[in-house]
Protein backbone atom coordinates (compact mmCIF):
# COMPACT_ATOMS: atom_id res chain seq x y z
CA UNK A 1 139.96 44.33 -88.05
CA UNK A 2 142.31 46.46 -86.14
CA UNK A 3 143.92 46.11 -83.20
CA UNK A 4 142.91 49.27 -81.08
CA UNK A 5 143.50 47.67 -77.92
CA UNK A 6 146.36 50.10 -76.08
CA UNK A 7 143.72 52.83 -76.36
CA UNK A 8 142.77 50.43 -73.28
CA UNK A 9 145.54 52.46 -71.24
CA UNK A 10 143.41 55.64 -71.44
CA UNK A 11 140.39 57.37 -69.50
CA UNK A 12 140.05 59.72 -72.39
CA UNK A 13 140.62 60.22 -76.21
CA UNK A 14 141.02 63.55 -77.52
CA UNK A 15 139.99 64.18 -81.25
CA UNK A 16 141.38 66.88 -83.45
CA UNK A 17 138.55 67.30 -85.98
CA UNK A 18 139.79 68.11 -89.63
CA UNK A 19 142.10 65.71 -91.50
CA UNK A 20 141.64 63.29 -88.19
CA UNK A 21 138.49 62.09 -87.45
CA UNK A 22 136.70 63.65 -91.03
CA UNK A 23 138.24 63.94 -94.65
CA UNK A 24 137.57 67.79 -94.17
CA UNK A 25 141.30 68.92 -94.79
CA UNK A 26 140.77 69.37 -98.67
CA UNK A 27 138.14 71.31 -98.52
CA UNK A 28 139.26 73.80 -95.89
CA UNK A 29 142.42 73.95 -98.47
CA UNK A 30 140.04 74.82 -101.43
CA UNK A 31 137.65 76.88 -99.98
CA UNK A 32 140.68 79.18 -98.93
CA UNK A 33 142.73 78.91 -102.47
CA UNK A 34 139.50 79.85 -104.57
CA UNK A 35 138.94 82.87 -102.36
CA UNK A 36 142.49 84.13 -101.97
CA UNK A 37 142.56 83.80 -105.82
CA UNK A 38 139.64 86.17 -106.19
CA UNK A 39 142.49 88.58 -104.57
CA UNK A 40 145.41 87.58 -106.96
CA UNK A 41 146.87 85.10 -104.31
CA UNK A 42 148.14 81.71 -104.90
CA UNK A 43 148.17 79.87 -101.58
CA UNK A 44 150.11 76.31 -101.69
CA UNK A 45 148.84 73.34 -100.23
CA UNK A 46 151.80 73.06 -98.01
CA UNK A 47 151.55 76.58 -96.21
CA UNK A 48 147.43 75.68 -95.80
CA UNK A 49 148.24 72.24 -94.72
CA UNK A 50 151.10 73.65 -92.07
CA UNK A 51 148.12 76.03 -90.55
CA UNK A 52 145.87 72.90 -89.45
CA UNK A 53 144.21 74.10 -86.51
CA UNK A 54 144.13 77.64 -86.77
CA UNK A 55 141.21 79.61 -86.78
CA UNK A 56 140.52 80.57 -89.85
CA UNK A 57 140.08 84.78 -88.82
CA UNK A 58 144.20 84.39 -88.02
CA UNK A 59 144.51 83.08 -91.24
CA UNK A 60 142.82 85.63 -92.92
CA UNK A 61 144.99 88.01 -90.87
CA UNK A 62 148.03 86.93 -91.78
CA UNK A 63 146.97 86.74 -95.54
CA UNK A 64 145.60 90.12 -95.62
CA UNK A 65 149.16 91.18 -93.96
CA UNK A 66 151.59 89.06 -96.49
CA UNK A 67 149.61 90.12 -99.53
CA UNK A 68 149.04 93.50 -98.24
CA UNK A 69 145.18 93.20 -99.34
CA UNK A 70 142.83 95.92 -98.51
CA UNK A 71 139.62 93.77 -97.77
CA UNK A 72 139.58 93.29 -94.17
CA UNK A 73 140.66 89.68 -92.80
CA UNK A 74 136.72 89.48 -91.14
CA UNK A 75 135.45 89.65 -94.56
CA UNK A 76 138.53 87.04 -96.11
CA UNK A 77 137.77 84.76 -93.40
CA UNK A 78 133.69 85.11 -93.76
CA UNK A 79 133.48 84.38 -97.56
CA UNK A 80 136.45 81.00 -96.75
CA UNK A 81 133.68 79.86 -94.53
CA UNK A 82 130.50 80.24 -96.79
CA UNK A 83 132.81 78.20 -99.23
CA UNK A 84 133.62 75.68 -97.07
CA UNK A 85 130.11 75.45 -95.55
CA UNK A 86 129.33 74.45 -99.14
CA UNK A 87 131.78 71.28 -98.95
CA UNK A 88 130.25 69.74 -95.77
CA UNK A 89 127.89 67.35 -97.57
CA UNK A 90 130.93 65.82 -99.09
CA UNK A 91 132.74 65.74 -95.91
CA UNK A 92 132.56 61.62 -94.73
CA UNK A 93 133.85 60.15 -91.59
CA UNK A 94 137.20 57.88 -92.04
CA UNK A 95 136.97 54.50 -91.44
CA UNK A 96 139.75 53.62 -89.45
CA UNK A 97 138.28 56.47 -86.99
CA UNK A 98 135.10 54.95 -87.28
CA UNK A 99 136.27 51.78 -85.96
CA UNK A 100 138.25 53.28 -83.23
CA UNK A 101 135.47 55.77 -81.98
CA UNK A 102 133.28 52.03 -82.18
CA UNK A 103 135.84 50.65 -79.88
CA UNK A 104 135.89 53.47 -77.25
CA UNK A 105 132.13 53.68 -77.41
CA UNK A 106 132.31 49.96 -76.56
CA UNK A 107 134.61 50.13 -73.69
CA UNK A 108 133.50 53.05 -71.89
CA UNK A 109 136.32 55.83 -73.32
CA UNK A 110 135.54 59.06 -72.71
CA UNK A 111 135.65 60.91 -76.24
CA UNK A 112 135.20 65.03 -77.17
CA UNK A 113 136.69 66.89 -80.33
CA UNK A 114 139.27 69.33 -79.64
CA UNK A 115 139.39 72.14 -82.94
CA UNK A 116 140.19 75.21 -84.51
CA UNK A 117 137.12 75.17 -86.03
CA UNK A 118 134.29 77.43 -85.50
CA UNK A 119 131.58 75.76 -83.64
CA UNK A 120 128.86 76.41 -86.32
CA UNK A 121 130.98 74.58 -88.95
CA UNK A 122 131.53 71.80 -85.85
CA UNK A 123 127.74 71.55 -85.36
CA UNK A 124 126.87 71.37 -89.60
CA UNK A 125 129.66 68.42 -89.49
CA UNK A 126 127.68 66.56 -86.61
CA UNK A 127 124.21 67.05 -88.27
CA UNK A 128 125.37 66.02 -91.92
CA UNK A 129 127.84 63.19 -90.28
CA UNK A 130 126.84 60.58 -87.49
CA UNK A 131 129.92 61.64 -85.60
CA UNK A 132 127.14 62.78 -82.76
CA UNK A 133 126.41 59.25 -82.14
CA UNK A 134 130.18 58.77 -80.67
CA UNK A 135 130.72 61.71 -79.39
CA UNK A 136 128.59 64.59 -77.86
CA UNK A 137 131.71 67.45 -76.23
CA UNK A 138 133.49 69.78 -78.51
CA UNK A 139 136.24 72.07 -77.78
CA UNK A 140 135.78 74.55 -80.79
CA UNK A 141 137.73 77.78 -81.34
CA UNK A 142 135.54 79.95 -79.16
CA UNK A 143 136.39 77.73 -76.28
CA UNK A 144 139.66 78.77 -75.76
CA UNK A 145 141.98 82.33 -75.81
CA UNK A 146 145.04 80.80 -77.08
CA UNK A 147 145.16 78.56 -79.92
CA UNK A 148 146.98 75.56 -80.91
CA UNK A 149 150.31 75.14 -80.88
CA UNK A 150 149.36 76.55 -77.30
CA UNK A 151 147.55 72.91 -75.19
CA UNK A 152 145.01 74.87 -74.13
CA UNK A 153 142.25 73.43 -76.90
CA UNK A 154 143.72 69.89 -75.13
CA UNK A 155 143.60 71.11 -71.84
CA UNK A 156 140.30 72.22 -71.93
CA UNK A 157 139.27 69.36 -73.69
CA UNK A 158 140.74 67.09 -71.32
CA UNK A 159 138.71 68.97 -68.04
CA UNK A 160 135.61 68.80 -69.74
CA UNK A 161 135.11 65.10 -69.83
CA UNK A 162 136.96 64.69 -66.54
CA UNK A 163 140.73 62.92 -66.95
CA UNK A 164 143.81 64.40 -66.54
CA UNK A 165 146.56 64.93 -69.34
CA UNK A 166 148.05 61.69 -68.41
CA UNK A 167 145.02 59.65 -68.74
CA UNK A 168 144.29 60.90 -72.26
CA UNK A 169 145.65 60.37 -75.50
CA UNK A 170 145.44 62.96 -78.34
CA UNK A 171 144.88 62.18 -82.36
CA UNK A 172 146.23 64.55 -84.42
CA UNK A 173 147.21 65.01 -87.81
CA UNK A 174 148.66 69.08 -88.09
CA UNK A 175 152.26 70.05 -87.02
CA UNK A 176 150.27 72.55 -84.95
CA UNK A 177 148.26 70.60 -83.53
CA UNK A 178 151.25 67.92 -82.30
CA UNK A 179 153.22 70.63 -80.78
CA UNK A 180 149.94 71.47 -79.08
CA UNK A 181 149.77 67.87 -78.01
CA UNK A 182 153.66 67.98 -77.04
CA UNK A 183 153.20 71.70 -75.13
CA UNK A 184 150.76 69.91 -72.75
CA UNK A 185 152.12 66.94 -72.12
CA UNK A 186 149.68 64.29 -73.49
CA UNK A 187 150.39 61.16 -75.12
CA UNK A 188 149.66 61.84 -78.81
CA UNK A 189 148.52 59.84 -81.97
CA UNK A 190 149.96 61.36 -85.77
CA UNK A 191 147.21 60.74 -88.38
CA UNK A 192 147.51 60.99 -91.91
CA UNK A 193 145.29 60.56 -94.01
CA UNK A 194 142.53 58.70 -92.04
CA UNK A 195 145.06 56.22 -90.96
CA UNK A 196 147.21 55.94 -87.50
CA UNK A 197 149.32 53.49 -85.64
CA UNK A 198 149.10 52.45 -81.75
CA UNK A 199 152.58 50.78 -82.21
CA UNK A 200 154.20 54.93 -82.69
CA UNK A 201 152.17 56.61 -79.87
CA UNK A 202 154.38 60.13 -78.99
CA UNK A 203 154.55 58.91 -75.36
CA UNK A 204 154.78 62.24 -73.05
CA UNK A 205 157.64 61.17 -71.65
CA UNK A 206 159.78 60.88 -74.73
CA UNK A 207 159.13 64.70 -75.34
């Protein structure tokens, strides 16, 4: 059993959703290589991985702009998400968040999602997952004007279940997504792959 016990420090935990709280990360990064390869583009896992937390329309901007594609990025981003809307019923919770969302639940934390995804894709996750048993707020790309590495998917995130910055912790797991963290000055979590440590909380202060 772990030890989750300095989330005891906080009003408020703020979830990033892909690659932190779900095993979703793979899936974004294959629904988007098998459609840029209908195109003739090879996307690496690295450049996918480093765009964690984007929307996926400013993805499919910036591809259509590199590759110098003449689809529009609307359409590029609409047939990533049909592909990835075919993942979700693989998509599974990961343990260690499990436990941790169990402890908050049990202690009276305040939990909501915080993500760059679209909110349709959000609400699939919560009907095919139990995540909406923990936790019932989301913060979803149409929330917000400026995206992570801007706070503002944090900030918001934060005002809607009613703490401050300093009484809330963020888990994250994309370099976006941490600067995000880092930009508005809450106490951040690194995840990778489903797993975390309370010992190497990126205190605030330390930024």
């Amino acid at each position: 059993m772990n030890d989750f016990s300095k989330i005891l420090d906080y009003k408020g935990v703020i979830f990033d959703l892909d690659g932190t709280l779900i095993d979703s990360m793979k899936y974004h990064i294959k629904a988007w290589q098998e459609v840029a390869a209908r195109y003739g583009v090879n996307l690496s896992y690295e450049y996918l991985h480093s765009h964690g937390g984007v929307p996926s329309i400013k993805i499919a901007q910036e591809i259509v702009h590199n590759y110098h594609l003449e689809e529009t990025a609307y359409c590029l981003a609409g047939q990533k998400t049909e592909k990835y809307v075919s993942y979700i019923p693989m998509i599974e919770i990961y343990p260690m968040a499990r436990e941790l969302m169990d402890f908050a639940k049990l202690h009276g934390i305040r939990m909501i999602i915080a993500t760059g995804t679209l909110k349709s894709n959000v609400e699939k996750i919560m009907a095919r997952t139990d995540l909406g048993c923990y936790i019932r707020d989301v913060v979803s790309s149409e929330d917000v004007m400026n995206h992570k590495p801007a706070p503002d998917t944090f900030c918001v995130a934060a005002e809607r279940i009613g703490v401050s910055c300093c009484d809330s912790i963020v888990f994250e797991d994309a370099p976006l997504g941490i600067q995000a963290a880092k930009n508005g000055n809450f106490d951040c979590c690194v995840v990778k792959d489903g797993t975390f440590d309370l010992n190497k909380i990126i205190h605030a202060t330390t930024y």
